[in-house]
PDB file of N, CA and C in Angstrom:
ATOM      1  N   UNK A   1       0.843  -1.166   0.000  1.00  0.00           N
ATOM      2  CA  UNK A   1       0.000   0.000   0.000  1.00  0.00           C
ATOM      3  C   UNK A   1       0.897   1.240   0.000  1.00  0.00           C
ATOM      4  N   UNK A   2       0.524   1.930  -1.060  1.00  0.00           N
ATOM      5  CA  UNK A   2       1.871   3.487  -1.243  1.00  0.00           C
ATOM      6  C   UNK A   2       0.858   4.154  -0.909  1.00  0.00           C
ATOM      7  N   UNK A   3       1.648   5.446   0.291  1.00  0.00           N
ATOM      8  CA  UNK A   3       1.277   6.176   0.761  1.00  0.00           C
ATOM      9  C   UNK A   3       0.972   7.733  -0.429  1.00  0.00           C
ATOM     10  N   UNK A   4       2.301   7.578  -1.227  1.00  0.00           N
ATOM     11  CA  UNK A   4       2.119   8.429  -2.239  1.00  0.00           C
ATOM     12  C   UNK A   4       3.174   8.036  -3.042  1.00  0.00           C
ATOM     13  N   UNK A   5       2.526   8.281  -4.318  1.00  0.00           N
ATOM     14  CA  UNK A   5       3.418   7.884  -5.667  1.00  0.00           C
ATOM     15  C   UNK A   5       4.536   8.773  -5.901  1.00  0.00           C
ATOM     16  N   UNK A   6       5.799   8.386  -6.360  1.00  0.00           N
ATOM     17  CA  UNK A   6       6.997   9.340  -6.972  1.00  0.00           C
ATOM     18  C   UNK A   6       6.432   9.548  -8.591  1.00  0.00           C
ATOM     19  N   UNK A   7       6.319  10.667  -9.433  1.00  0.00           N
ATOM     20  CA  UNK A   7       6.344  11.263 -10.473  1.00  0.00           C
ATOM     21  C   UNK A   7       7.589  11.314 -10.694  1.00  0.00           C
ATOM     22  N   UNK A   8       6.680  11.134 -12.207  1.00  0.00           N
ATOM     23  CA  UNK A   8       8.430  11.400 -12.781  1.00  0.00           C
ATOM     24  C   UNK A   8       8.801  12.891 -13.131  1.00  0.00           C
ATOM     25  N   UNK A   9       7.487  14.018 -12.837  1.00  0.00           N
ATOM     26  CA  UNK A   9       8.479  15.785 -12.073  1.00  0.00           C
ATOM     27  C   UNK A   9       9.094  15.673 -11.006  1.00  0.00           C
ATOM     28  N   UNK A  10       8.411  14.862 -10.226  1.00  0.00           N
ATOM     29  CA  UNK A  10       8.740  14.851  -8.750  1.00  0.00           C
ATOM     30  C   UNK A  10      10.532  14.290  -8.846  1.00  0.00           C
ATOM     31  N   UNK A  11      10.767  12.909  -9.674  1.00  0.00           N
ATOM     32  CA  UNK A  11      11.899  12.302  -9.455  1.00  0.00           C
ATOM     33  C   UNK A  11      12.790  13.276 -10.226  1.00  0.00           C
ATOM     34  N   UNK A  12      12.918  14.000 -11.165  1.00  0.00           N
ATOM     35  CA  UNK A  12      13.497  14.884 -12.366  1.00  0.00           C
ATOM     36  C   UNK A  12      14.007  16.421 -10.859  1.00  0.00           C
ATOM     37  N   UNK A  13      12.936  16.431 -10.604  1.00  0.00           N
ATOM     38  CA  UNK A  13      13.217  17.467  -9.114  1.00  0.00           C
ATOM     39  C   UNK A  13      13.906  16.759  -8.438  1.00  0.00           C
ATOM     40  N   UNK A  14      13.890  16.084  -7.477  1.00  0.00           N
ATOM     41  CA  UNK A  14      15.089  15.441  -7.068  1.00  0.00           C
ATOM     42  C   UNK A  14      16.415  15.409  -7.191  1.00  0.00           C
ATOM     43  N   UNK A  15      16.452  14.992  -8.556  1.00  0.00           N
ATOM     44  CA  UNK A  15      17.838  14.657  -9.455  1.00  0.00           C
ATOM     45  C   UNK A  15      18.502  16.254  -9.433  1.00  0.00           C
ATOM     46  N   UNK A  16      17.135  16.863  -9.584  1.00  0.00           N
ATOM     47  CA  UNK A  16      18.173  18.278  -9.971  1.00  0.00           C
ATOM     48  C   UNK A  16      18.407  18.709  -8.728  1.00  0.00           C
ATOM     49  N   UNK A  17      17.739  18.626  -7.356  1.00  0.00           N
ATOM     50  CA  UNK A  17      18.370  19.087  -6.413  1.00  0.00           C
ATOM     51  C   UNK A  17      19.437  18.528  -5.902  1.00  0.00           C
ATOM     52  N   UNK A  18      19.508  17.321  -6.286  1.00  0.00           N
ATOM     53  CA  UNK A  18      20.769  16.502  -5.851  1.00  0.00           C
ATOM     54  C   UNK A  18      22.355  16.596  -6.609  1.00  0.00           C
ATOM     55  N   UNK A  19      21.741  17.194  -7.977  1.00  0.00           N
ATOM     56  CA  UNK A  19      22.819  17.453  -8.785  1.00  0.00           C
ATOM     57  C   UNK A  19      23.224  18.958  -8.202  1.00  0.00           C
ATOM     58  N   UNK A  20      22.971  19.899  -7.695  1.00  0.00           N
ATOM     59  CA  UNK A  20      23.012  21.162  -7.429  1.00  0.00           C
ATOM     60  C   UNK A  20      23.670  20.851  -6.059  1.00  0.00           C
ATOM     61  N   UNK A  21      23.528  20.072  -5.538  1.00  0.00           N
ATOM     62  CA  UNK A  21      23.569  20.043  -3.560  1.00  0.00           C
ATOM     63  C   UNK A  21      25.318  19.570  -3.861  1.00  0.00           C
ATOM     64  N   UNK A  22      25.682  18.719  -4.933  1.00  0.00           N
ATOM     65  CA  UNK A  22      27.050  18.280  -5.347  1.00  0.00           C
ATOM     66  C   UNK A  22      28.157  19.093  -5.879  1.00  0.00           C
ATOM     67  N   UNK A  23      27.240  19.452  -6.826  1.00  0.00           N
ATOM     68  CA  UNK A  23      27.891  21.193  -7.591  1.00  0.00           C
ATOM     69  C   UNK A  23      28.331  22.020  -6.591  1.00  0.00           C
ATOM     70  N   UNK A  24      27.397  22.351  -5.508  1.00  0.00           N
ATOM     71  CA  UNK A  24      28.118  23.378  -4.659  1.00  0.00           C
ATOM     72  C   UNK A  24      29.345  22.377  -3.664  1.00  0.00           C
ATOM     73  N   UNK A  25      28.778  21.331  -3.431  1.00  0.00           N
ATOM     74  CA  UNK A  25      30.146  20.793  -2.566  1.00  0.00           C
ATOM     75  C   UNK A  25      31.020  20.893  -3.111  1.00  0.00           C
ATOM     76  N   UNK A  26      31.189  20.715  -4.434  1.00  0.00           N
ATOM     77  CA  UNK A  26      32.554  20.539  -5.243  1.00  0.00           C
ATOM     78  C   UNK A  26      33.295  21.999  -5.296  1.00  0.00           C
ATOM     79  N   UNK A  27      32.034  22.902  -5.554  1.00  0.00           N
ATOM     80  CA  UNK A  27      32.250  24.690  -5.634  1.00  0.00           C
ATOM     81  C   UNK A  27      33.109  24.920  -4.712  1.00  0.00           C
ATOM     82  N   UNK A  28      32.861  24.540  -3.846  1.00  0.00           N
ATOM     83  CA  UNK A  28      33.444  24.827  -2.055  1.00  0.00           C
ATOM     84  C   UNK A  28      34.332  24.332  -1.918  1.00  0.00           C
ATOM     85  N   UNK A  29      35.016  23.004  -2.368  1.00  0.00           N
ATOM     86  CA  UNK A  29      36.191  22.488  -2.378  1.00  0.00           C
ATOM     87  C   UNK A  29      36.940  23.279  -3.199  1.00  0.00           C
ATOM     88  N   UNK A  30      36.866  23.760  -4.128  1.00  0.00           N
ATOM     89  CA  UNK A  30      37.982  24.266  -5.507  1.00  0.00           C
ATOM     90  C   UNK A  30      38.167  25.561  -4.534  1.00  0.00           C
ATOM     91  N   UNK A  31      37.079  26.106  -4.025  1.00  0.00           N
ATOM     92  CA  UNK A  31      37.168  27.746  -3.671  1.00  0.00           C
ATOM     93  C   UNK A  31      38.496  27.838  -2.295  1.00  0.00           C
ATOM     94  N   UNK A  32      38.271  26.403  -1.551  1.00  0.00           N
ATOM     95  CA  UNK A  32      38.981  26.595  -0.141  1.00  0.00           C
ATOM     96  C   UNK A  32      40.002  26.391  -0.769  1.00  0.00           C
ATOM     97  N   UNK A  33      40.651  25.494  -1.461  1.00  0.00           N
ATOM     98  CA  UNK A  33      41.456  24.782  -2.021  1.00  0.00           C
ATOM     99  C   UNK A  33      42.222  25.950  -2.489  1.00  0.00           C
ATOM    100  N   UNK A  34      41.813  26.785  -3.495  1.00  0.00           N
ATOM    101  CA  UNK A  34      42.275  27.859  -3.758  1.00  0.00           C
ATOM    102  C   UNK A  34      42.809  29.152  -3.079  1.00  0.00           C
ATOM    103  N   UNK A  35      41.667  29.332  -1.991  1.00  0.00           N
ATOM    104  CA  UNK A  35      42.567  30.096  -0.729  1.00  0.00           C
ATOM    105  C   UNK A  35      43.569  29.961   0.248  1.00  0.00           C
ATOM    106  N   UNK A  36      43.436  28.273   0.146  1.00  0.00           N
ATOM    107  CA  UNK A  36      44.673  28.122   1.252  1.00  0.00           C
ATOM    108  C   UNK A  36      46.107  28.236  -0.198  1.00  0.00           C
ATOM    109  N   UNK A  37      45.876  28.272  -1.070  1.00  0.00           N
ATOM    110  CA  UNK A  37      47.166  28.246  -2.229  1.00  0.00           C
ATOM    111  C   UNK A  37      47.564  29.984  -2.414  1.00  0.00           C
ATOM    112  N   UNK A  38      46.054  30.212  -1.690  1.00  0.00           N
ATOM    113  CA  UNK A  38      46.686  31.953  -1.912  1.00  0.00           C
ATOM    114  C   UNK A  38      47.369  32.358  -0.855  1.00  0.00           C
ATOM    115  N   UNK A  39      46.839  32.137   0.051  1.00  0.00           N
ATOM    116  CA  UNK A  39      47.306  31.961   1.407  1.00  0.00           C
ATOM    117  C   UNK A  39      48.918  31.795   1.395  1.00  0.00           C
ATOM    118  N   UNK A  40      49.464  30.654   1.241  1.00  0.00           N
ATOM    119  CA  UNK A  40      50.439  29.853   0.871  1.00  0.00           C
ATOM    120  C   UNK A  40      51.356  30.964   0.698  1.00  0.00           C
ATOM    121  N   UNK A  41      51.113  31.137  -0.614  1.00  0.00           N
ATOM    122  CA  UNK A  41      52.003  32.249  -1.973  1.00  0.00           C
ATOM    123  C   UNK A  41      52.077  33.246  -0.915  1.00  0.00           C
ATOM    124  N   UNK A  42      51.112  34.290  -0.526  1.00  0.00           N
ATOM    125  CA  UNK A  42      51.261  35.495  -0.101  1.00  0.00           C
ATOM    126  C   UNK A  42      52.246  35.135   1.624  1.00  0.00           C
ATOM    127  N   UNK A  43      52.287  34.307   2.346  1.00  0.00           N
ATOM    128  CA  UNK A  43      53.028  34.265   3.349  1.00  0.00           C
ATOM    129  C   UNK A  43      54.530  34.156   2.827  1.00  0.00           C
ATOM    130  N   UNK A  44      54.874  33.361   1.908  1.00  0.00           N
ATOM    131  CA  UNK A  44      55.729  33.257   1.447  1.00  0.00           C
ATOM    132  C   UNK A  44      56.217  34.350   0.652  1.00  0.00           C
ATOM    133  N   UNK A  45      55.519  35.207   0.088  1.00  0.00           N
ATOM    134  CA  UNK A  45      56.147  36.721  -0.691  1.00  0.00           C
ATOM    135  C   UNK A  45      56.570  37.211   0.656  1.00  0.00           C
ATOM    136  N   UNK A  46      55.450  37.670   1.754  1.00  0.00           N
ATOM    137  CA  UNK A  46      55.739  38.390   3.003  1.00  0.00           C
ATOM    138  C   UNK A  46      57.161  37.977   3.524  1.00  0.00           C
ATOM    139  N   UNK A  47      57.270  36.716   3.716  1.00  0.00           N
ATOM    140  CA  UNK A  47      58.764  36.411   3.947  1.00  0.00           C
ATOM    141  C   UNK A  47      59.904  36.373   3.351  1.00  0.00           C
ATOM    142  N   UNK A  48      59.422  36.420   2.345  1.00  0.00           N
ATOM    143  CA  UNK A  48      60.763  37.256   1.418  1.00  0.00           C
ATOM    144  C   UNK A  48      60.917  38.963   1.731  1.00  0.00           C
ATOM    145  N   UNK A  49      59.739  39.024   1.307  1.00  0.00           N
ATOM    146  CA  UNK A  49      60.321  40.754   1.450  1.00  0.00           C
ATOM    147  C   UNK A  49      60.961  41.205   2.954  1.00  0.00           C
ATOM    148  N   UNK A  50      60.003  40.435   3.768  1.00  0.00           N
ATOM    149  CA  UNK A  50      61.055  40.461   5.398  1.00  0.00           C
ATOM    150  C   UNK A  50      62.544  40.424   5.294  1.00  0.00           C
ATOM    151  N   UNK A  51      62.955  39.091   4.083  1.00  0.00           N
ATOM    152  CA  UNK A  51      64.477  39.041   4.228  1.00  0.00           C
ATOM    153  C   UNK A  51      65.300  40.256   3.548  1.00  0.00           C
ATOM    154  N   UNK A  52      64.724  40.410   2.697  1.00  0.00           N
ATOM    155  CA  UNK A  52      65.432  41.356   1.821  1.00  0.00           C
ATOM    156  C   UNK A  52      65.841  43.208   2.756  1.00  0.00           C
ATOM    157  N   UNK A  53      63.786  43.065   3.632  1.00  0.00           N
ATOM    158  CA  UNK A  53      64.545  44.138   3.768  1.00  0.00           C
ATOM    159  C   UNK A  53      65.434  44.364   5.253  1.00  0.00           C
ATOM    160  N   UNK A  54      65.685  43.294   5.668  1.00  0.00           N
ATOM    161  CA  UNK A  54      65.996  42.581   6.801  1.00  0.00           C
ATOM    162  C   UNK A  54      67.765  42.766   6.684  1.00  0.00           C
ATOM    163  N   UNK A  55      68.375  42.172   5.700  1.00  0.00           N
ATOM    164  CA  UNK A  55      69.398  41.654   5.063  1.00  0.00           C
ATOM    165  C   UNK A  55      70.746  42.313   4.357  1.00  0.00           C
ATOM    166  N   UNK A  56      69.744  43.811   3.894  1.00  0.00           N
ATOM    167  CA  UNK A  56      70.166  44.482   2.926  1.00  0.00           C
ATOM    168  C   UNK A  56      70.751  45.991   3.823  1.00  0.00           C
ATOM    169  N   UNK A  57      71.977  45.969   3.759  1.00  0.00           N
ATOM    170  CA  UNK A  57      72.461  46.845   4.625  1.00  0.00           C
ATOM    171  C   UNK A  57      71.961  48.516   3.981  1.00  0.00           C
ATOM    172  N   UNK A  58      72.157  49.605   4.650  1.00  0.00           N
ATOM    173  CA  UNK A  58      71.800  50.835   3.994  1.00  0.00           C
ATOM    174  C   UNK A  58      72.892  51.178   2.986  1.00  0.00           C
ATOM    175  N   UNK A  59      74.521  51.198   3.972  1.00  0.00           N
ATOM    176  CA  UNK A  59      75.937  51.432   3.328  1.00  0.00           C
ATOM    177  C   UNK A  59      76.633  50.516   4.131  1.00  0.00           C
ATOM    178  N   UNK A  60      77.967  50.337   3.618  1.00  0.00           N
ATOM    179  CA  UNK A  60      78.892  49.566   3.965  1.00  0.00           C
ATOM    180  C   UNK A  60      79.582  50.640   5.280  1.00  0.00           C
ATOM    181  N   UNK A  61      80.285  50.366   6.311  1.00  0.00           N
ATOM    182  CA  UNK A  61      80.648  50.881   7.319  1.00  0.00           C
ATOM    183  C   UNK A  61      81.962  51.313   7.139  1.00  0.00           C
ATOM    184  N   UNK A  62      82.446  52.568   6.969  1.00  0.00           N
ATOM    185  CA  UNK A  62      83.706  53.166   6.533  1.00  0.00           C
ATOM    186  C   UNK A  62      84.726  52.338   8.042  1.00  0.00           C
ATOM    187  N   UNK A  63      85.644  51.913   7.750  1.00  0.00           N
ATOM    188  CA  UNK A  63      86.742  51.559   9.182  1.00  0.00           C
ATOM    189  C   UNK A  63      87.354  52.502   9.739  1.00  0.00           C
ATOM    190  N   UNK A  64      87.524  52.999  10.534  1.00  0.00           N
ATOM    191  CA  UNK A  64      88.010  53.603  11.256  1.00  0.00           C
ATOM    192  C   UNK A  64      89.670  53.815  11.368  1.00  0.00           C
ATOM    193  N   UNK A  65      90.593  55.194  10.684  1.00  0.00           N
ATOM    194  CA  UNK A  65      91.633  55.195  10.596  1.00  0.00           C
ATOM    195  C   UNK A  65      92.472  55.050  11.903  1.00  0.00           C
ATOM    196  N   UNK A  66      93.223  54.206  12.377  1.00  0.00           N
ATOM    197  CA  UNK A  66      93.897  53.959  13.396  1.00  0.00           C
ATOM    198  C   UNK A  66      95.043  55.470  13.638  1.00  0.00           C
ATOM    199  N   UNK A  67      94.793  56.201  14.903  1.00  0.00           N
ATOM    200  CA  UNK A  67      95.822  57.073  14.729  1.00  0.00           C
ATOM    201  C   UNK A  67      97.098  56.359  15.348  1.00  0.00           C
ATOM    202  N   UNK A  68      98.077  57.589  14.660  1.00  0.00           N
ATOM    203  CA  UNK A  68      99.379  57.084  15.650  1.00  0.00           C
ATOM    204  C   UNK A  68      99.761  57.481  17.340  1.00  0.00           C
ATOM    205  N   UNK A  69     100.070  56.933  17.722  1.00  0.00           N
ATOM    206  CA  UNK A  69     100.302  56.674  19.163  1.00  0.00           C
ATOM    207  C   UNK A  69     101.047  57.509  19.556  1.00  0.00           C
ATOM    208  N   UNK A  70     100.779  58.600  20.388  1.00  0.00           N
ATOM    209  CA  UNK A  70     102.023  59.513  20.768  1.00  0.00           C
ATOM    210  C   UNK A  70     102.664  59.318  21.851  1.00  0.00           C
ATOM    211  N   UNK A  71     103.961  59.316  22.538  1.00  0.00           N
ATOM    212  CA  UNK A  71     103.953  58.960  23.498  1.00  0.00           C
ATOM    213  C   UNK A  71     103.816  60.019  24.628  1.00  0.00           C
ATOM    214  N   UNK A  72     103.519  59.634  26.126  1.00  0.00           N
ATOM    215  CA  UNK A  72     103.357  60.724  26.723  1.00  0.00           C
ATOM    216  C   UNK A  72     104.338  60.273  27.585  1.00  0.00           C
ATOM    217  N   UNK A  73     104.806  61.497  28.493  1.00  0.00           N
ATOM    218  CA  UNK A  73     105.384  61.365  29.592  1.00  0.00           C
ATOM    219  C   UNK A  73     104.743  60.843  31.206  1.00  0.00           C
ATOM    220  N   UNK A  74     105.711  59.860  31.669  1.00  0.00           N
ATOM    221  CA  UNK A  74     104.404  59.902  32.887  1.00  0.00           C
ATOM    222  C   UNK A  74     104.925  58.631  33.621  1.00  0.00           C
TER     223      UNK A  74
END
């Protein structure tokens, strides 16, 4: 004894909500998938540019001319 019959709009509805409910899971995978790769890249630029500007002196440090030693009395 069926309580109520499946149509075949009814089953065609279905299908398409079920095909749509997949589509977005998959949507959602590519999308995260993609942010953690952006993610990724941009920490990794940030840490470069840290080194560089980390690394990169302004000028080289002139040395210091040693004078000569005078002697004193004492």
């Amino acid at each position: 004894m069926a309580i109520a019959k499946l149509t075949g709009q009814g089953l065609t509805a279905i299908a398409l909500s079920v095909g749509l409910l997949w589509g977005c899971i998959i949507g959602e995978r590519l999308i995260v998938q993609h942010a953690n790769v952006e993610t990724t890249r941009t920490l990794r630029e940030l840490r470069l540019l840290r080194q560089q500007r980390d690394s990169a002196p302004v000028a080289v440090p002139v040395r210091a001319i040693p004078r000569p030693v005078k002697p004193a009395l004492g």
